[in-house]
Every structure is written in structure tokens, then in C-alpha cells.
Protein backbone atom coordinates (compact mmCIF):
# COMPACT_ATOMS: atom_id res chain seq x y z
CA UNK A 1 -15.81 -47.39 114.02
CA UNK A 2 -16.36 -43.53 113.14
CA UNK A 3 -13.00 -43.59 115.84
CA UNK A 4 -11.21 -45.48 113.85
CA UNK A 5 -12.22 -43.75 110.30
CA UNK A 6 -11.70 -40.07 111.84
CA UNK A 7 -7.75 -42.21 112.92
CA UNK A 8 -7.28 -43.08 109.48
CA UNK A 9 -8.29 -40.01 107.48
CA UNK A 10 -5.99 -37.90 109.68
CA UNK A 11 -3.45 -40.20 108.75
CA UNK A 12 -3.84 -39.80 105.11
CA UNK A 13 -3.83 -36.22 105.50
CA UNK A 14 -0.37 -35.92 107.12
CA UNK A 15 1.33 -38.34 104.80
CA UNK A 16 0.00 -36.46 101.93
CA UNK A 17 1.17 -33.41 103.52
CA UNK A 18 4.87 -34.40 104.32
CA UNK A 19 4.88 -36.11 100.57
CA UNK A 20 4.08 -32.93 98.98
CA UNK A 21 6.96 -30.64 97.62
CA UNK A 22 8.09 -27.28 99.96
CA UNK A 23 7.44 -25.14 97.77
CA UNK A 24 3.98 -26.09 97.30
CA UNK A 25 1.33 -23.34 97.47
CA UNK A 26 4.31 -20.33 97.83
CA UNK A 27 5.07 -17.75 95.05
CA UNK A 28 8.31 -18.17 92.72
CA UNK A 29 10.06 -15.15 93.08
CA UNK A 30 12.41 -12.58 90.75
CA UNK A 31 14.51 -10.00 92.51
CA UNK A 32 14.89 -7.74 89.42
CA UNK A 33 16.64 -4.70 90.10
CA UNK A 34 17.90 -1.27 88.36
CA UNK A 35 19.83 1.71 89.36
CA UNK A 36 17.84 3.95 88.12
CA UNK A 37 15.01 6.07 89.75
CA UNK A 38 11.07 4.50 90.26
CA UNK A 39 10.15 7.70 87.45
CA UNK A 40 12.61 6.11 84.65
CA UNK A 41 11.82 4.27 81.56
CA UNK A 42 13.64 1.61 83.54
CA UNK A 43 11.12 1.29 86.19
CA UNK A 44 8.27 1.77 83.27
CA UNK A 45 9.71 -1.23 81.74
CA UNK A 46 10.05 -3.53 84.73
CA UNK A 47 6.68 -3.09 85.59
CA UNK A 48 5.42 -3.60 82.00
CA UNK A 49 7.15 -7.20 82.41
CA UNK A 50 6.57 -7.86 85.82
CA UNK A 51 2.80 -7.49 84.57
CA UNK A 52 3.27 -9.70 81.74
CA UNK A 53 5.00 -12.19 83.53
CA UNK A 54 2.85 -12.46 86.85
CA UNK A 55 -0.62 -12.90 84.15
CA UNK A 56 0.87 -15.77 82.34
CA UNK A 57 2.26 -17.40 85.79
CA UNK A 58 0.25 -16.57 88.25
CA UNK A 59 2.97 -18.90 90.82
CA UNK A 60 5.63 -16.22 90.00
CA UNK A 61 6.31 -12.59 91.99
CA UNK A 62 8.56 -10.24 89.98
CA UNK A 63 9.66 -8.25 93.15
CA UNK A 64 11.20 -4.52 91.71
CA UNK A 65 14.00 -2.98 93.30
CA UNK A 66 14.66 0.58 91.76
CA UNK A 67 17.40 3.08 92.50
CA UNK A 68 20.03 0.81 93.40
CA UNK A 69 17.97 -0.89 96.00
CA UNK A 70 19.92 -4.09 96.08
CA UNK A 71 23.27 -2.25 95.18
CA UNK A 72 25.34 0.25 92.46
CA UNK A 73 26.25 -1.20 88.81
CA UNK A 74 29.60 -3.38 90.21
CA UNK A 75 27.40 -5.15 93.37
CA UNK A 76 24.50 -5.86 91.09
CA UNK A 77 26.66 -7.34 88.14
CA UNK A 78 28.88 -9.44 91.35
CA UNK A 79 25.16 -10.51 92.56
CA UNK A 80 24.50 -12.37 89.26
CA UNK A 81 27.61 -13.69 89.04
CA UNK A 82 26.96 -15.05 92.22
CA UNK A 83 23.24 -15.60 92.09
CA UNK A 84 21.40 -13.20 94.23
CA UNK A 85 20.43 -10.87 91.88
CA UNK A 86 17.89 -12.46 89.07
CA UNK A 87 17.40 -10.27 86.66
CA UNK A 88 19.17 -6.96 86.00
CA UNK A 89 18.08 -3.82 83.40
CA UNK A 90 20.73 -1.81 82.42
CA UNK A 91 22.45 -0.96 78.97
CA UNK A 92 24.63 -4.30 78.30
CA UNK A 93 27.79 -1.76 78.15
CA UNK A 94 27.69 -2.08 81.90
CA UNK A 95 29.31 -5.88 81.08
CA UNK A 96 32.06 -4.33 78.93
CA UNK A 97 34.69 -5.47 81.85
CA UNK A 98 33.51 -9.08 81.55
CA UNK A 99 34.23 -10.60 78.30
CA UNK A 100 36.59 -8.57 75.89
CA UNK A 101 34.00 -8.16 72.86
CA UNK A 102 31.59 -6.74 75.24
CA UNK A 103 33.74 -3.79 74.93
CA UNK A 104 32.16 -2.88 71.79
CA UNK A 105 29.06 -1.86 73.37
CA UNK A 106 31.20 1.38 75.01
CA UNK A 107 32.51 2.27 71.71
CA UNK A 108 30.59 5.17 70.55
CA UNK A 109 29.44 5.51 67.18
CA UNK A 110 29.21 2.27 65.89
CA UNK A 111 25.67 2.13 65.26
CA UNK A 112 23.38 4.25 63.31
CA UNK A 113 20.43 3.48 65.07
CA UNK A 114 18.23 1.77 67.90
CA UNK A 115 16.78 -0.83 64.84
CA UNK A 116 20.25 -1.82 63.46
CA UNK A 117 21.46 -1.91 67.73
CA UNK A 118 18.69 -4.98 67.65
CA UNK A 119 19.77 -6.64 64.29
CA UNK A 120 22.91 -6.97 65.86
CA UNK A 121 21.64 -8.45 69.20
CA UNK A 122 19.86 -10.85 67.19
CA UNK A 123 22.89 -11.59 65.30
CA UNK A 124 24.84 -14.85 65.29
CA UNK A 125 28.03 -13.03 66.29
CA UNK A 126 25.89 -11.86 69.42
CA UNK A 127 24.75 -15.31 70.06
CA UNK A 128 28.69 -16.28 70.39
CA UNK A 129 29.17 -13.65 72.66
CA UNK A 130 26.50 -13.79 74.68
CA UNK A 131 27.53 -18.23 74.95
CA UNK A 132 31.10 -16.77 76.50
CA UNK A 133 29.31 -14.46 78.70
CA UNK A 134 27.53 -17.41 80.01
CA UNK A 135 30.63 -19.43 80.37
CA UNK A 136 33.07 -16.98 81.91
CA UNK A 137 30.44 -15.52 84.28
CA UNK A 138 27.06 -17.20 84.59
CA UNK A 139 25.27 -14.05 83.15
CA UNK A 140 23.12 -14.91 80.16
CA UNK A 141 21.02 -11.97 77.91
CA UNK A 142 17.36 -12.94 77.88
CA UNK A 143 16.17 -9.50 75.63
CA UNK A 144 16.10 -6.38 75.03
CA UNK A 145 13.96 -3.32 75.64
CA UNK A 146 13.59 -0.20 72.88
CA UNK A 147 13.18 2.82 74.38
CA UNK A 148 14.67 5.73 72.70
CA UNK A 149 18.27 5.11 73.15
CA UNK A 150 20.19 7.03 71.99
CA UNK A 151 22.71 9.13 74.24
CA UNK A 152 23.11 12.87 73.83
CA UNK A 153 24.47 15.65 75.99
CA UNK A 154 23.45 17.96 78.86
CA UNK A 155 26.36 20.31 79.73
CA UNK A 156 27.14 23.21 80.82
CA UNK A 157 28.97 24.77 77.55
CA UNK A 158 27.71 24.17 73.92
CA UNK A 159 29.32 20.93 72.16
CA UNK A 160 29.07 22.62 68.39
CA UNK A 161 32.14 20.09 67.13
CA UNK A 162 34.55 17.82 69.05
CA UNK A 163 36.89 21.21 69.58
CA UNK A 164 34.07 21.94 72.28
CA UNK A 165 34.65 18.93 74.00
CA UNK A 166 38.42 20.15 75.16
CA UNK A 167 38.49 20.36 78.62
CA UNK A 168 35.12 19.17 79.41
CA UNK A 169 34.78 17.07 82.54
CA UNK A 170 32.54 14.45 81.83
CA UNK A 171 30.94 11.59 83.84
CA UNK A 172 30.94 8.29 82.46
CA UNK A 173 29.96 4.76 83.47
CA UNK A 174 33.08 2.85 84.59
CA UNK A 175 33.94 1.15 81.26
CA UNK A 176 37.53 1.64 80.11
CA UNK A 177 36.30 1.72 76.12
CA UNK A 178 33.58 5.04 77.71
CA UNK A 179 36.63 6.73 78.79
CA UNK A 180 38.87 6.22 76.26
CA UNK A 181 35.92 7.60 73.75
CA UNK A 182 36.08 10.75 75.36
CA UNK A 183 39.51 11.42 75.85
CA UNK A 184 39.82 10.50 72.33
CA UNK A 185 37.92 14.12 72.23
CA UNK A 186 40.03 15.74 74.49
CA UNK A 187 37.51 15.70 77.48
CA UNK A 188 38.34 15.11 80.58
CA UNK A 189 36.02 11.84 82.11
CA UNK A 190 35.76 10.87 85.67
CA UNK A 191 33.90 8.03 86.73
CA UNK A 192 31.46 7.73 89.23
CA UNK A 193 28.11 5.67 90.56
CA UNK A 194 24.48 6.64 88.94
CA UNK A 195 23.70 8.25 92.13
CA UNK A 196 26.24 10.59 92.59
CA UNK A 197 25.79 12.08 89.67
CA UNK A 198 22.57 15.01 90.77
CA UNK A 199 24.86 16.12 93.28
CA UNK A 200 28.27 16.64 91.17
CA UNK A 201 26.43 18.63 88.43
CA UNK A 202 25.30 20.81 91.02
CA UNK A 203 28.41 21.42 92.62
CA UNK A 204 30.88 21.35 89.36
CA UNK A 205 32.58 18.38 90.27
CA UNK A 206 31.24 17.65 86.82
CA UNK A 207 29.94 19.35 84.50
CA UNK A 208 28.41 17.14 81.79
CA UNK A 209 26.60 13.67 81.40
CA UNK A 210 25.77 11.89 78.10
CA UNK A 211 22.50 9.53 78.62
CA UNK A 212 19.05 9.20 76.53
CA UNK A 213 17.16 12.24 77.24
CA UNK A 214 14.61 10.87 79.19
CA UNK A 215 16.95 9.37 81.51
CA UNK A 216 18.87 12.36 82.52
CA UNK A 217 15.10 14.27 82.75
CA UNK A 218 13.60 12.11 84.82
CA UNK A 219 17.05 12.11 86.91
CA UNK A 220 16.76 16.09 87.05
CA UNK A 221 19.84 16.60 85.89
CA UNK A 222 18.71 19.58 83.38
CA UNK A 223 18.04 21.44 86.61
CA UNK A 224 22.00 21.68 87.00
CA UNK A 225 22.82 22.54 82.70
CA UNK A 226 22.30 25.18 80.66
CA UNK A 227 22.33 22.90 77.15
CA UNK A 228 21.31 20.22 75.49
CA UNK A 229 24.06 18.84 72.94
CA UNK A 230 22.46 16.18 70.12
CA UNK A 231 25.63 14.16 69.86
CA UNK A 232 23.99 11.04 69.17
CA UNK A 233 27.21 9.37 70.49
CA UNK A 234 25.36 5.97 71.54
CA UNK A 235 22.74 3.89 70.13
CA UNK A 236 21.40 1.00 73.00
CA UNK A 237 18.88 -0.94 74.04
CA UNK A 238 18.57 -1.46 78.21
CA UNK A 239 19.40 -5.28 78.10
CA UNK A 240 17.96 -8.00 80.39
CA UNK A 241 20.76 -9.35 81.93
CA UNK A 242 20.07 -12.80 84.28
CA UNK A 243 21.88 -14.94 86.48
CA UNK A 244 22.59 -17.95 84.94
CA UNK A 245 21.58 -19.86 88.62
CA UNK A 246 18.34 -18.62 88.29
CA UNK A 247 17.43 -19.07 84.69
CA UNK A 248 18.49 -22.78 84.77
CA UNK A 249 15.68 -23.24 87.57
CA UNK A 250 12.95 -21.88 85.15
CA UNK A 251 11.50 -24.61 82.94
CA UNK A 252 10.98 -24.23 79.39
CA UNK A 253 7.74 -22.99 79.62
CA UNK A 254 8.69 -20.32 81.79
CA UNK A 255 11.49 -19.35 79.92
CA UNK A 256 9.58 -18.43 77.02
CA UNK A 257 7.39 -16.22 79.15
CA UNK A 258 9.84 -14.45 80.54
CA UNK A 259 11.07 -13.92 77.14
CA UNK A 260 7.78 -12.45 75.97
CA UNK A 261 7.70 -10.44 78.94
CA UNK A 262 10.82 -8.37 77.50
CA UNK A 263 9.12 -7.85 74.42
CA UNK A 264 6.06 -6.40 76.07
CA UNK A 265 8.34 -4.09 78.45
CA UNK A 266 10.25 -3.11 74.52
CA UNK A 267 7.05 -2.15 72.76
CA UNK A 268 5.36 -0.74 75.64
CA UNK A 269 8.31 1.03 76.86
CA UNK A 270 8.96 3.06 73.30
CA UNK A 271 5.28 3.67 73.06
CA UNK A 272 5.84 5.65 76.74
CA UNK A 273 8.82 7.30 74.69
CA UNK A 274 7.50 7.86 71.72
CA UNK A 275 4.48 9.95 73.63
CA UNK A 276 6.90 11.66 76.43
CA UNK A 277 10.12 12.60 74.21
CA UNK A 278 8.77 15.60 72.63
CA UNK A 279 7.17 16.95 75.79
CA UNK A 280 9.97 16.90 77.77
CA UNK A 281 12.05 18.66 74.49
CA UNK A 282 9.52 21.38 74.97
CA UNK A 283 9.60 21.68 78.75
CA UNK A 284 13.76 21.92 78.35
CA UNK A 285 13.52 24.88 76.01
CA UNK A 286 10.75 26.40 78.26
CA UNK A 287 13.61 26.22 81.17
CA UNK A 288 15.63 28.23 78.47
CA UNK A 289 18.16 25.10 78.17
CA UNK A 290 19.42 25.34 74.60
CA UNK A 291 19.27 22.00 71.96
CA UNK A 292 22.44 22.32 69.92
CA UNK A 293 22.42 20.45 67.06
CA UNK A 294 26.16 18.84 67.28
CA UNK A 295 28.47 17.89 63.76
CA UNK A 296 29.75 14.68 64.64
CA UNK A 297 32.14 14.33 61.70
CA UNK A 298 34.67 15.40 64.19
CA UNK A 299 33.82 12.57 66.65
CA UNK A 300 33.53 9.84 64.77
CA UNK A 301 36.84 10.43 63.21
CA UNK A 302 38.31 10.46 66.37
CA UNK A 303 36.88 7.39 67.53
CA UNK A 304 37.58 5.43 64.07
CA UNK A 305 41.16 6.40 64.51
CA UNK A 306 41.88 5.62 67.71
CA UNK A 307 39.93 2.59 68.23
CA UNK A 308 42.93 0.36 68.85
CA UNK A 309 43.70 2.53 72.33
CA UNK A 310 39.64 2.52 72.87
CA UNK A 311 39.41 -0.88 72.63
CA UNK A 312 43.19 -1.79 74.59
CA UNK A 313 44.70 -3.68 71.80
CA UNK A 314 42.36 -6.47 72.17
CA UNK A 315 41.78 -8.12 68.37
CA UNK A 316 38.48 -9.91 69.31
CA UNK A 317 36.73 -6.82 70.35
CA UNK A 318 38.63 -4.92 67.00
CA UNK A 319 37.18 -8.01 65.01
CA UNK A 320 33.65 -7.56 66.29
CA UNK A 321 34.13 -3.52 65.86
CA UNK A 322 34.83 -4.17 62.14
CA UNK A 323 32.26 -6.20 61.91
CA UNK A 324 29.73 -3.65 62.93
CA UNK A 325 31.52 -0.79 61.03
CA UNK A 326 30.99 -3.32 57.59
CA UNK A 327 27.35 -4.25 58.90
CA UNK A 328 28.73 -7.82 58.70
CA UNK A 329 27.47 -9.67 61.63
């Protein structure tokens, strides 16, 4: 009899086993990755929400891969496409390419600040944007992270007014609209990966970069320039882009989380600014790297008047431009 019971109860236990779902009892996982290095605001901000996210759902792992761990800007952007990459931080310019309003977001000076950057994101224009993103590529825009924004200038001249900009071999992201911005000024942009950039400062190959402070600081790039050019040039917000196969395999529930999650990486992250910023200023003039307070007049006119080249012609991403310029969205 006990023979028999032992027979039966084993029984039970294997069909309950095979009945139960695979993924029973193992973690969810993220992949959320970022180019830049595990000291950036970036990194400060993925852990924020990895924290926030792994509290609420203890089933999920936000796994962090920093410093281009699972690829540069074009393989990480080709991995959500393509779902392997989950989530990925980065200022949403890095989608210009994609859909031709997104090319508004490499237009410089088109925002006056970080606060009127968010109004916009959370603008119904944005919301039609961000539906084509979804359509023509699968990426979707889940948030967005403050944390002092705003790009100025380490170089190795002074940038007093655009006249300094002449000549100046400048790295930007590979965005046609970034380019076209600066030649607008008369500089002379190249191109290149995040992590090439240390070593071409150092060497001349280039011999400025335009990022928020902190980023280029924490990047060490001021150990390669001799100023510090306030050119205010770009207001952002590092954006939460996600692959569009992952996000549909999150339930409601989850969604919202991971929606919170960005907003505790955004206030967290410019509270880290906020008590940083003026630090690092000080530690820059200690290193006898000059601020220069730039006049922009002289860049903003050439952007405004040369925004059809900036922008290729294209009258979608000229319609959402004067949108922005009217602060009609």
C-alpha cells in the first residue's frame, strides 16, 4: 500500500513538473546597454533603474553593459531593430538616420532648455513620431532621463563667436543634420565612434568635442584641451530607446514599471548632476583649462539660415523644426 502511494505521488510530481511553464522559477532578463564609460551619468542612470526595476519585479535581471560592451552606436541601434539589444541609453539624436523628423534632434539650437527638451517629448507631435519610429523600425521611446544636457565645448582654441569656429576640426556623432550644423560654422567635422575619441584629441586628429560637461569629464577628454567653450549648442535628454520585440513581451504591469524606472534614473540622475557639475567646473579651472563664455548670436543665425541644407530638403523634419522654433507642438 505505502508502495503504491510513494508510485502515485511520484507520479503527480512529474506531471506537475512537465505541465508547468519553462520559464518557471528563472529570472526575466534586460540586456541594456550604453557606449559610454561605467563612471558616466549613463551608467549612474542605468543602475538607478535597474534598482528600481529589479525591487518592484523581483522575476526581472536588468543586466548592464557599459562602454560599448554589446557594440558602437550603429550595432546597438541594428540590435534593436533586430531584437537583441533591449533597452538602449543614448541621446535620441543617435536615431536621426531612421525616420526623417528624427533629424530635428541634431539640429542645434532649437531648444532653450532641458525643461522645454521634455515638453516636447511629451508632446503630441512626439507621440506621432515616436508611432513611425515604431513602425519603420521596431524601436519604441519608453522615457527620458534629465541630467544636465546641455552640450558645450572642450577645444583646443577659444570659441569667442562662430568666426572661431573656422577651421576647427570637430568630432561629431554620425548624424548628417550634426555635420551640417557645424559646417554651417565653417568647422571642419569628422565623424567617428565614442571610443575613439580619447585617443584623437591626444594625437590632433581632432581637436574639439561638443558633449555635456560631465560626459566629456568623466571621458577625460579635458586632459587633451586647453578650454572650455559654453556654446550651449544642444539641449537633450539621454532617451530610453527599446526594441519593440522585447517590449511587446512585457505585460502591462511591467510596462508601467519600467516606465517608472526611467523616471527614478531622471530625478536621481540630475540630483548626481546637480551635486557634481560645479565640482568638476572647479577642478577644470584648477587644471588651468579656461571657461569661455561663447555669443551664440552668430550660431544660431547660421543654423536658422541654413536649415534647409541641415535638414536635406526634407519638409517633415522643416515642419517639425518650425514647430519647435514657434513652441507649437
Amino acid at each position: 500500500m505505502k508502495k503504491t502511494l510513494m508510485v502515485l505521488i511520484l507520479s503527480l510530481v512529474l506531471v506537475i513538473s512537465f505541465s508547468m511553464p519553462s520559464f518557471a522559477g528563472k529570472k526575466k532578463i534586460c540586456k541594456l546597454g550604453h557606449v559610454n564609460s561605467p563612471a558616466s551619468i549613463f551608467q549612474f542612470g542605468a543602475e538607478a533603474f535597474k534598482e528600481a526595476v529589479e525591487k518592484e519585479l523581483p522575476d526581472w535581471t536588468i543586466e548592464l553593459y557599459p562602454a560599448g560592451q554589446l557594440g558602437g552606436t550603429l550595432a546597438m541601434i541594428q540590435g534593436m531593430t533586430l531584437g537583441t539589444v533591449d533597452i538602449y541609453t543614448e541621446f535620441i539624436s543617435v536615431l536621426a538616420d531612421l525616420v526623417p523628423e528624427y533629424k530635428i534632434f541634431a539640429v542645434h539650437y532649437k531648444f532653450d532648455s532641458v525643461d522645454e527638451y521634455e515638453l516636447f517629448m511629451n508632446s503630441a507631435t512626439f507621440a506621432q513620431m515616436n508611432e513611425k519610429m515604431i513602425k519603420m523600425n521596431g524601436i519604441t521611446n519608453i522615457g527620458n532621463m534629465a541630467a544636465g544636457s546641455v552640450y558645450n565645448h572642450f577645444s583646443n582654441k577659444p570659441m569667442h563667436t562662430v568666426a572661431d569656429a573656422k577651421g576647427v576640426v570637430n568630432r561629431v556623432a554620425q548624424m548628417a543634420p550634426l555635420v551640417q550644423c557645424w559646417k554651417a560654422y565653417g568647422a571642419k567635422p569628422t565623424s567617428m565612434d565614442w571610443g575613439e575619441i580619447y585617443t584623437s584629441l591626444q594625437t590632433g586628429v581632432i581637436t574639439s568635442i561638443d558633449n555635456p560637461i560631465l560626459d566629456m569629464y568623466d571621458e577625460k577628454f579635458h586632459e587633451a584641451v586647453k578650454y572650455v567653450n559654453m556654446t550651449n549648442n544642444l539641449y537633450n535628454m539621454i532617451s530610453y530607446n527599446t526594441s519593440m520585440a522585447f517590449w511587446k513581451k512585457l505585460n502591462d504591469h511591467e510596462k508601467d514599471v519600467f516606465r517608472r524606472a526611467v523616471r527614478v534614473a531622471s530625478i536621481k540622475g540630475q540630483m548626481e548632476v546637480d551635486s557634481r557639475l560645479d565640482g568638476v567646473k572647479a577642478e577644470l579651472k584648477s587644471k588651468n583649462i579656461q571657461t569661455v563664455k561663447t555669443d551664440t548670436s552668430g550660431f544660431k543665425k547660421a543654423v536658422q539660415s541654413n536649415i534647409n541644407t541641415i535638414l536635406a530638403g526634407d519638409k517633415d523634419a522643416i515642419a517639425v523644426y518650425e514647430k519647435i522654433m514657434k513652441k507649437d507642438f
